[in-house]
PDB file of N, CA and C in Angstrom:
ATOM      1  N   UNK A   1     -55.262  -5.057 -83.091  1.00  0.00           N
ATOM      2  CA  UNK A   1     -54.780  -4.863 -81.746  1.00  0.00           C
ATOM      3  C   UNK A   1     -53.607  -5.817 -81.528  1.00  0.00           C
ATOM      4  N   UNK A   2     -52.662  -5.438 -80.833  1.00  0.00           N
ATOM      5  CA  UNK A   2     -50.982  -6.224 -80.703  1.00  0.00           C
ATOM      6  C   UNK A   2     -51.561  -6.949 -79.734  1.00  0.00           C
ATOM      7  N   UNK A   3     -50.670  -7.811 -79.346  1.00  0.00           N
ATOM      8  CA  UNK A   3     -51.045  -8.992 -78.403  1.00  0.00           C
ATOM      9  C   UNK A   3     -50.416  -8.813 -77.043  1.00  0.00           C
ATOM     10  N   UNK A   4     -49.506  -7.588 -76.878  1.00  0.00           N
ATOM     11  CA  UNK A   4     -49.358  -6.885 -75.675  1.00  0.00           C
ATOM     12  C   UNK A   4     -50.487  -6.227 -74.912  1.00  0.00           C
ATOM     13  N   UNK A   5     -51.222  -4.950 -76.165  1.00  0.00           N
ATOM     14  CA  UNK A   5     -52.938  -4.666 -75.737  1.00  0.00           C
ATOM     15  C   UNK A   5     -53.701  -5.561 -75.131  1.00  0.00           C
ATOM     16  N   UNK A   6     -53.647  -6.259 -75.829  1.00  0.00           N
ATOM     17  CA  UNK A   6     -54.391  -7.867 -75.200  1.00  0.00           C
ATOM     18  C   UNK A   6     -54.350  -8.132 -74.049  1.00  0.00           C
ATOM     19  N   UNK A   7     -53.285  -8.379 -73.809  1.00  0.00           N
ATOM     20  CA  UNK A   7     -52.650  -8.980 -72.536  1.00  0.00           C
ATOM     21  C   UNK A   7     -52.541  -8.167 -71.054  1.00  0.00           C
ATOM     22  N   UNK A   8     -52.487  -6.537 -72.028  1.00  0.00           N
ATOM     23  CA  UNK A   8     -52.397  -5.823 -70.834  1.00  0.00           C
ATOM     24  C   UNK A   8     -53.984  -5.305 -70.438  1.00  0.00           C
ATOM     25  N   UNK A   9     -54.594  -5.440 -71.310  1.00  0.00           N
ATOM     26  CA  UNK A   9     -56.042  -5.247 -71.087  1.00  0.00           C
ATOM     27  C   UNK A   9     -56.975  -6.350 -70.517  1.00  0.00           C
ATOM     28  N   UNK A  10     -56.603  -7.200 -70.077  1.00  0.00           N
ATOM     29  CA  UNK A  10     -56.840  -8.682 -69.350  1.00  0.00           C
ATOM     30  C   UNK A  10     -55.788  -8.736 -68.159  1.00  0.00           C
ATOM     31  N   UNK A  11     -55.101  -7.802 -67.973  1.00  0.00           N
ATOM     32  CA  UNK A  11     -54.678  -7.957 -66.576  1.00  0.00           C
ATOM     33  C   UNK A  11     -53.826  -8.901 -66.162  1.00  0.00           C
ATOM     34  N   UNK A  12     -53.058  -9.794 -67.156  1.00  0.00           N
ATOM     35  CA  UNK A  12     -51.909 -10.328 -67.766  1.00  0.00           C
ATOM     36  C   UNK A  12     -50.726 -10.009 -67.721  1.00  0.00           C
ATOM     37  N   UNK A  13     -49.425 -10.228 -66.482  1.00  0.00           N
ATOM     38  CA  UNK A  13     -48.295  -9.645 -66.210  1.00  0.00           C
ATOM     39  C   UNK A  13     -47.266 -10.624 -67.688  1.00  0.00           C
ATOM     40  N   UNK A  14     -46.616  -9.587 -68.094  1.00  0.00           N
ATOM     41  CA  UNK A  14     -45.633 -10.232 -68.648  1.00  0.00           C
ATOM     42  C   UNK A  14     -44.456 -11.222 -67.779  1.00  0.00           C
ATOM     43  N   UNK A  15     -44.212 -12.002 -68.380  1.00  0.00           N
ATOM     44  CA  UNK A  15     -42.809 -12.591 -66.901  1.00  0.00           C
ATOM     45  C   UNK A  15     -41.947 -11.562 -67.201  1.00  0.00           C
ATOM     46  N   UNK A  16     -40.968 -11.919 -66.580  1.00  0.00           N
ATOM     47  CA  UNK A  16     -39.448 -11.121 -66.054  1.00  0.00           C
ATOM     48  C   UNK A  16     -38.934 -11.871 -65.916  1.00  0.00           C
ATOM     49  N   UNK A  17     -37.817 -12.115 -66.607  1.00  0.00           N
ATOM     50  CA  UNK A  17     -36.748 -12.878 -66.709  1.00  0.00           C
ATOM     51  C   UNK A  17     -35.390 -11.912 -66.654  1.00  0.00           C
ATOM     52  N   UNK A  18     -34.479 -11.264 -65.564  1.00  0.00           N
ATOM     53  CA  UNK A  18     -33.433 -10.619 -65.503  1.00  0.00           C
ATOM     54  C   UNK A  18     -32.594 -10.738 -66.662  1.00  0.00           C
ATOM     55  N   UNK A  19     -32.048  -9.523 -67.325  1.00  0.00           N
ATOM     56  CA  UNK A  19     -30.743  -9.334 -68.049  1.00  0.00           C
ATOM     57  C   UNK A  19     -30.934  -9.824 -69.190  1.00  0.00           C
ATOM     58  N   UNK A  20     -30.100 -10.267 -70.263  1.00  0.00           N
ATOM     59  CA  UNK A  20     -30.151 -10.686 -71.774  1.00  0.00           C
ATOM     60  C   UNK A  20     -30.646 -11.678 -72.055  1.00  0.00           C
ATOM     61  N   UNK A  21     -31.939 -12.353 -71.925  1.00  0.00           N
ATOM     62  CA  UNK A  21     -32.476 -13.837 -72.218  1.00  0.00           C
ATOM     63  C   UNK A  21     -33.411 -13.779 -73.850  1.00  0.00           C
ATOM     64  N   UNK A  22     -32.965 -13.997 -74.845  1.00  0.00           N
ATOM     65  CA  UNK A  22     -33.062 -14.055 -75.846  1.00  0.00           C
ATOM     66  C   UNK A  22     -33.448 -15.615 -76.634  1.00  0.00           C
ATOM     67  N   UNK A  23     -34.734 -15.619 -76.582  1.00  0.00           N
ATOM     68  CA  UNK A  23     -35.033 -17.349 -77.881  1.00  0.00           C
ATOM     69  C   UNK A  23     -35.442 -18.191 -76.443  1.00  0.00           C
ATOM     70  N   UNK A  24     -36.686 -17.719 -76.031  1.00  0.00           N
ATOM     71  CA  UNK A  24     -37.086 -18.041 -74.307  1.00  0.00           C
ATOM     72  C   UNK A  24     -37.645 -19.646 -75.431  1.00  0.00           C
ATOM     73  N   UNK A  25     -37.393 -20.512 -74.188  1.00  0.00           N
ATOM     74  CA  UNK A  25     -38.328 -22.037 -74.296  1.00  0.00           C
ATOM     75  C   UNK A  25     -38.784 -22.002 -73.536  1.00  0.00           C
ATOM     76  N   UNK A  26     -40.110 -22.789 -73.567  1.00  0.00           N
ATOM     77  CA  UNK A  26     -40.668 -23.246 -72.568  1.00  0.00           C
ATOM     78  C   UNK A  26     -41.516 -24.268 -72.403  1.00  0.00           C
ATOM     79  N   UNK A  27     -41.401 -25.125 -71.233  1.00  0.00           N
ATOM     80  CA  UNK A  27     -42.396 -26.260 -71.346  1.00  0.00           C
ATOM     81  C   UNK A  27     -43.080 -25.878 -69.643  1.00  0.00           C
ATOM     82  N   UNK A  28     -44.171 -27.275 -69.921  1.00  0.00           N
ATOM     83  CA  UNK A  28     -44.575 -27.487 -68.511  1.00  0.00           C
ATOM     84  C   UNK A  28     -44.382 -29.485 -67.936  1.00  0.00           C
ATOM     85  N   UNK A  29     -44.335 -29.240 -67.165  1.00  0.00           N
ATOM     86  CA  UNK A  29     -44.232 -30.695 -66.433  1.00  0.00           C
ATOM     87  C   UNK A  29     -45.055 -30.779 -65.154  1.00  0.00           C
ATOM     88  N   UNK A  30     -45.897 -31.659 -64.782  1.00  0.00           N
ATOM     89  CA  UNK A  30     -46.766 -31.572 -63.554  1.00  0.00           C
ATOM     90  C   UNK A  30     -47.063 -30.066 -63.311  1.00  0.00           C
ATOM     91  N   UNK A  31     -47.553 -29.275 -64.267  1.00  0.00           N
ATOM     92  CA  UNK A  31     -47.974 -27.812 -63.291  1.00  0.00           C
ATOM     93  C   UNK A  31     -46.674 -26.458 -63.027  1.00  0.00           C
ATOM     94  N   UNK A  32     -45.846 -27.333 -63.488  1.00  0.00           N
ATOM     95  CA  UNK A  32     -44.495 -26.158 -63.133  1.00  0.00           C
ATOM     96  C   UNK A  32     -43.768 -25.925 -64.678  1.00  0.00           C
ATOM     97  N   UNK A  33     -43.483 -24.780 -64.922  1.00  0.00           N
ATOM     98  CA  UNK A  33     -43.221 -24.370 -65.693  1.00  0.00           C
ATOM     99  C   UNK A  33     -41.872 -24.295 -65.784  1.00  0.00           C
ATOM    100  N   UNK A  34     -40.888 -24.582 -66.909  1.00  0.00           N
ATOM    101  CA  UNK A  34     -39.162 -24.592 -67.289  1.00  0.00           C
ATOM    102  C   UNK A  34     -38.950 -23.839 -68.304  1.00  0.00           C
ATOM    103  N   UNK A  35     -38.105 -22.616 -68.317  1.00  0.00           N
ATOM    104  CA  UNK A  35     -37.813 -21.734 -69.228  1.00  0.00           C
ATOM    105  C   UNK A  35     -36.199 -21.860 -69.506  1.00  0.00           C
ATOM    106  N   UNK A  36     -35.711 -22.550 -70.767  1.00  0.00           N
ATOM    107  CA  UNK A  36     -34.341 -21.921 -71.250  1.00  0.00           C
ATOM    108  C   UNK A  36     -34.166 -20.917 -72.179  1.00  0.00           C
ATOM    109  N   UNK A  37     -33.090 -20.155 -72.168  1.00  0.00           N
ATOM    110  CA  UNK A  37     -32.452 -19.252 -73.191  1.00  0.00           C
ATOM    111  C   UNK A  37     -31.359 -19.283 -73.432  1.00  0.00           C
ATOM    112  N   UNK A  38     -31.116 -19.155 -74.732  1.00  0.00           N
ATOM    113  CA  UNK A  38     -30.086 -18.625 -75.982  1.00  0.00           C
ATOM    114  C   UNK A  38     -29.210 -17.893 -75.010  1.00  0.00           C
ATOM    115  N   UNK A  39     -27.976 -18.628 -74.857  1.00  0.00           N
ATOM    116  CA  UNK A  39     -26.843 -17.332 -74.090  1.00  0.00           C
ATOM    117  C   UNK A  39     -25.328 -18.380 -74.614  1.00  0.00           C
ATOM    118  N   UNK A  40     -25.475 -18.655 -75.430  1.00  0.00           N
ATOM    119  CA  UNK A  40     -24.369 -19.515 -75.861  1.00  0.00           C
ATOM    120  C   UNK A  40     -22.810 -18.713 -75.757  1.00  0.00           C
ATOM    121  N   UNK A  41     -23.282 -17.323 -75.878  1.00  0.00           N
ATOM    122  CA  UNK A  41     -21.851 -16.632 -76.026  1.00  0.00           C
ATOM    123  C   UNK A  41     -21.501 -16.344 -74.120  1.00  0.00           C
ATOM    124  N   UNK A  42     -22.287 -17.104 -73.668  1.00  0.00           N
ATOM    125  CA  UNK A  42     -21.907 -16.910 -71.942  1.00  0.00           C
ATOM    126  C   UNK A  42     -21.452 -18.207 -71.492  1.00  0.00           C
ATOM    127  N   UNK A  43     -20.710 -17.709 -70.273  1.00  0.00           N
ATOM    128  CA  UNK A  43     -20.532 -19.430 -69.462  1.00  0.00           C
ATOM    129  C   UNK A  43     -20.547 -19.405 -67.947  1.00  0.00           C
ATOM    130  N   UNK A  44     -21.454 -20.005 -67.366  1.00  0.00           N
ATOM    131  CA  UNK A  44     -22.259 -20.946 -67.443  1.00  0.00           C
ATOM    132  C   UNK A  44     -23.289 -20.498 -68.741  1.00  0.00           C
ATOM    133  N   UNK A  45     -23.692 -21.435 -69.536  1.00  0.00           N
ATOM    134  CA  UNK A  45     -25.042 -20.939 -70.514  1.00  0.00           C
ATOM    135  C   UNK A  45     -26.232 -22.058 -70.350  1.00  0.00           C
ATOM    136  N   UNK A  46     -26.849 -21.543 -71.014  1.00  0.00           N
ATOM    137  CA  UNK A  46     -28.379 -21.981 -71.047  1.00  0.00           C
ATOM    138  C   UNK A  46     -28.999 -21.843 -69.766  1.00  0.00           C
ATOM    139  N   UNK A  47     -29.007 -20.266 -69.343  1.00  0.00           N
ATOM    140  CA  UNK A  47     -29.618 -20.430 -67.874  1.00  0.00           C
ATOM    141  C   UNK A  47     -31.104 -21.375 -67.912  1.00  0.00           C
ATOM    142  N   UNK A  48     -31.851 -22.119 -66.728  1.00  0.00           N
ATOM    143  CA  UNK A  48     -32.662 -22.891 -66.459  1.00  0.00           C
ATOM    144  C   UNK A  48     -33.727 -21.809 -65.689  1.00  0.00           C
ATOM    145  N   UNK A  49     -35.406 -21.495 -65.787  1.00  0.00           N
ATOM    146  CA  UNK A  49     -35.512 -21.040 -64.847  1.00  0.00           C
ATOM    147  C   UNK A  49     -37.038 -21.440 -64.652  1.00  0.00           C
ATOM    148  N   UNK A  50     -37.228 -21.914 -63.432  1.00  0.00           N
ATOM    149  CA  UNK A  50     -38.754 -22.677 -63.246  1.00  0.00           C
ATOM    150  C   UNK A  50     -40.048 -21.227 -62.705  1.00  0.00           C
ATOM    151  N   UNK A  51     -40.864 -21.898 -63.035  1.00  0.00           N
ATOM    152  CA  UNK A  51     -42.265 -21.093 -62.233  1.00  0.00           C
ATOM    153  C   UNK A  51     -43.469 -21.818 -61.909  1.00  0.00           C
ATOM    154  N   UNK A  52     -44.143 -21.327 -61.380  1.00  0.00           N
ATOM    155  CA  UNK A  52     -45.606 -22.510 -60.833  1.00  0.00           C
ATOM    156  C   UNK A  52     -46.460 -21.031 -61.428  1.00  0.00           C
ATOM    157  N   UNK A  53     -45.970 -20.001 -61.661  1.00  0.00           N
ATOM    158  CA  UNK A  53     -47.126 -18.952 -62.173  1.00  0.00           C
ATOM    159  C   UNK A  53     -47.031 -18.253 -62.786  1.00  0.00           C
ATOM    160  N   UNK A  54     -45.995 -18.255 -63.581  1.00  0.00           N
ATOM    161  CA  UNK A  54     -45.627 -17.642 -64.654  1.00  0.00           C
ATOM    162  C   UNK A  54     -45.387 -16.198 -64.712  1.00  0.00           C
ATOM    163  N   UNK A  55     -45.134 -16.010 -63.439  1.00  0.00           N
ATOM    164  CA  UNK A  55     -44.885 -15.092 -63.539  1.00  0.00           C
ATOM    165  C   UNK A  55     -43.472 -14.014 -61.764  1.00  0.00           C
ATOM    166  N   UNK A  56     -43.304 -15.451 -61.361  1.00  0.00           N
ATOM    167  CA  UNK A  56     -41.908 -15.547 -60.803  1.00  0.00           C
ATOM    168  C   UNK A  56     -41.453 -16.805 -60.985  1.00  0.00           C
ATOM    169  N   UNK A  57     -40.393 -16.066 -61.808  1.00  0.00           N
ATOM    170  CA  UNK A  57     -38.944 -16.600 -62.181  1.00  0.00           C
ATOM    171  C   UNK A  57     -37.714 -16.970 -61.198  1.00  0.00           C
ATOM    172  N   UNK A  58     -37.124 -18.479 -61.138  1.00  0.00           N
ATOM    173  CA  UNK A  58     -36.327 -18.610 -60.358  1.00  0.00           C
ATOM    174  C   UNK A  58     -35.357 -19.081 -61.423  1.00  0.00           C
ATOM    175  N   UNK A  59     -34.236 -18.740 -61.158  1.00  0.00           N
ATOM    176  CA  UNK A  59     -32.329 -19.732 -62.141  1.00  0.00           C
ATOM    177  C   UNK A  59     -32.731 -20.408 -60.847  1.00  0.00           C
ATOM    178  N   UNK A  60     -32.797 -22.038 -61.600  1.00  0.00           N
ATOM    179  CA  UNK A  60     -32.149 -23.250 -61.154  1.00  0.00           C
ATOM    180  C   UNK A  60     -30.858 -24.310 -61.621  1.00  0.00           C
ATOM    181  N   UNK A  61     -30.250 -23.699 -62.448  1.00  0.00           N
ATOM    182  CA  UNK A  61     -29.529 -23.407 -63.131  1.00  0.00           C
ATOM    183  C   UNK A  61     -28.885 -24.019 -64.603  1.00  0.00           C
ATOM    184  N   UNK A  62     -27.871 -24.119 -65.090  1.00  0.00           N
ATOM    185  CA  UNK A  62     -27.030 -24.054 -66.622  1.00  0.00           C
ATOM    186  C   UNK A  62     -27.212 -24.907 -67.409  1.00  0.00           C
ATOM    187  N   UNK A  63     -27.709 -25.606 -68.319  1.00  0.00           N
ATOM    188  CA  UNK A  63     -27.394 -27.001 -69.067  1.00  0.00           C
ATOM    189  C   UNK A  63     -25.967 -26.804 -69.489  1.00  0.00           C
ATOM    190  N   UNK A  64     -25.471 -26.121 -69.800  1.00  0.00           N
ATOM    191  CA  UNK A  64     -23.793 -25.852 -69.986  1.00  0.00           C
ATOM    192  C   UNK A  64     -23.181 -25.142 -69.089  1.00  0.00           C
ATOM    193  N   UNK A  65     -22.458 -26.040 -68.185  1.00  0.00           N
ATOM    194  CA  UNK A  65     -22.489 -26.065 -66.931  1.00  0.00           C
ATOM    195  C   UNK A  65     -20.610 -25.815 -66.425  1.00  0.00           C
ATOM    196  N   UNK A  66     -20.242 -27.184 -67.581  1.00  0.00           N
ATOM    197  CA  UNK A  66     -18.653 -28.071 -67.723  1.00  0.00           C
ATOM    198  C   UNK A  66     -17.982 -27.120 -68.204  1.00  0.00           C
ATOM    199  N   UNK A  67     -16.390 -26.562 -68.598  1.00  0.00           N
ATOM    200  CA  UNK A  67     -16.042 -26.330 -69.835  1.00  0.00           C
ATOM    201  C   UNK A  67     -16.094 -27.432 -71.057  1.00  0.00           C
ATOM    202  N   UNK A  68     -16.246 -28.264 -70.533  1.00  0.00           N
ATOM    203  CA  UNK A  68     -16.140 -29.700 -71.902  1.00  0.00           C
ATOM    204  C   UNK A  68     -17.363 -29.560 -72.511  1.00  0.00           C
ATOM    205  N   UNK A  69     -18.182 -28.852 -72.227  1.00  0.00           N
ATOM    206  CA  UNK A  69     -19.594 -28.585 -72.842  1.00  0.00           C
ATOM    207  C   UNK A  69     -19.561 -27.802 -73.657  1.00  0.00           C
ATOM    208  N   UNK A  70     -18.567 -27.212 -73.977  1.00  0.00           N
ATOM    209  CA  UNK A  70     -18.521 -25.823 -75.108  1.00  0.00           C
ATOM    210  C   UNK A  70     -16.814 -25.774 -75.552  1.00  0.00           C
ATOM    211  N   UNK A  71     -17.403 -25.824 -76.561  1.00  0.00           N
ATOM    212  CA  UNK A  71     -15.433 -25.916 -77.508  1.00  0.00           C
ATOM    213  C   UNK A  71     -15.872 -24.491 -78.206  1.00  0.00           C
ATOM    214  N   UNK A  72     -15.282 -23.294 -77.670  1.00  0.00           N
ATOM    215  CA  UNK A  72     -14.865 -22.078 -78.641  1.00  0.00           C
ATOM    216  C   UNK A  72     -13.897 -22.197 -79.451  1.00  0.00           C
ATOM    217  N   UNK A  73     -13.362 -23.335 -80.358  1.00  0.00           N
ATOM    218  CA  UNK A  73     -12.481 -23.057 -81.326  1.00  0.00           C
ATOM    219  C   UNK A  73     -12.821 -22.791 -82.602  1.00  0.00           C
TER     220      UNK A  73
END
């Protein structure tokens, strides 16, 4: 059995994270949850996005934020 079955058979929402978020991280800190992703070919990149339930997603926003943060040469 896939681990989607699983999940959806336990009543287990997947998150939602809007648009191209690819190579999700994630930690927790006091109870709240921090998600980055892989968007290096974007700018602002590394959108930031917190949850307390894993299952709404807020952008709080960019670790690459600057242009001095990213040299495309």
């Amino acid at each position: 059995m896939t681990a989607s079955k699983v999940n959806a058979s336990r009543g287990v929402p997947k998150p939602t994270i809007p648009g191209f978020s690819p190579d999700p991280s994630i930690c927790v800190i006091d109870g709240v949850f921090f998600l980055v992703t892989s968007s290096f070919h974007l700018y602002p990149g590394l959108p930031i996005y917190f949850s307390e339930d894993l299952r709404s997603w807020k952008l709080v926003g960019h670790a690459i934020h600057r242009p001095n943060q990213l040299s495309l040469r």
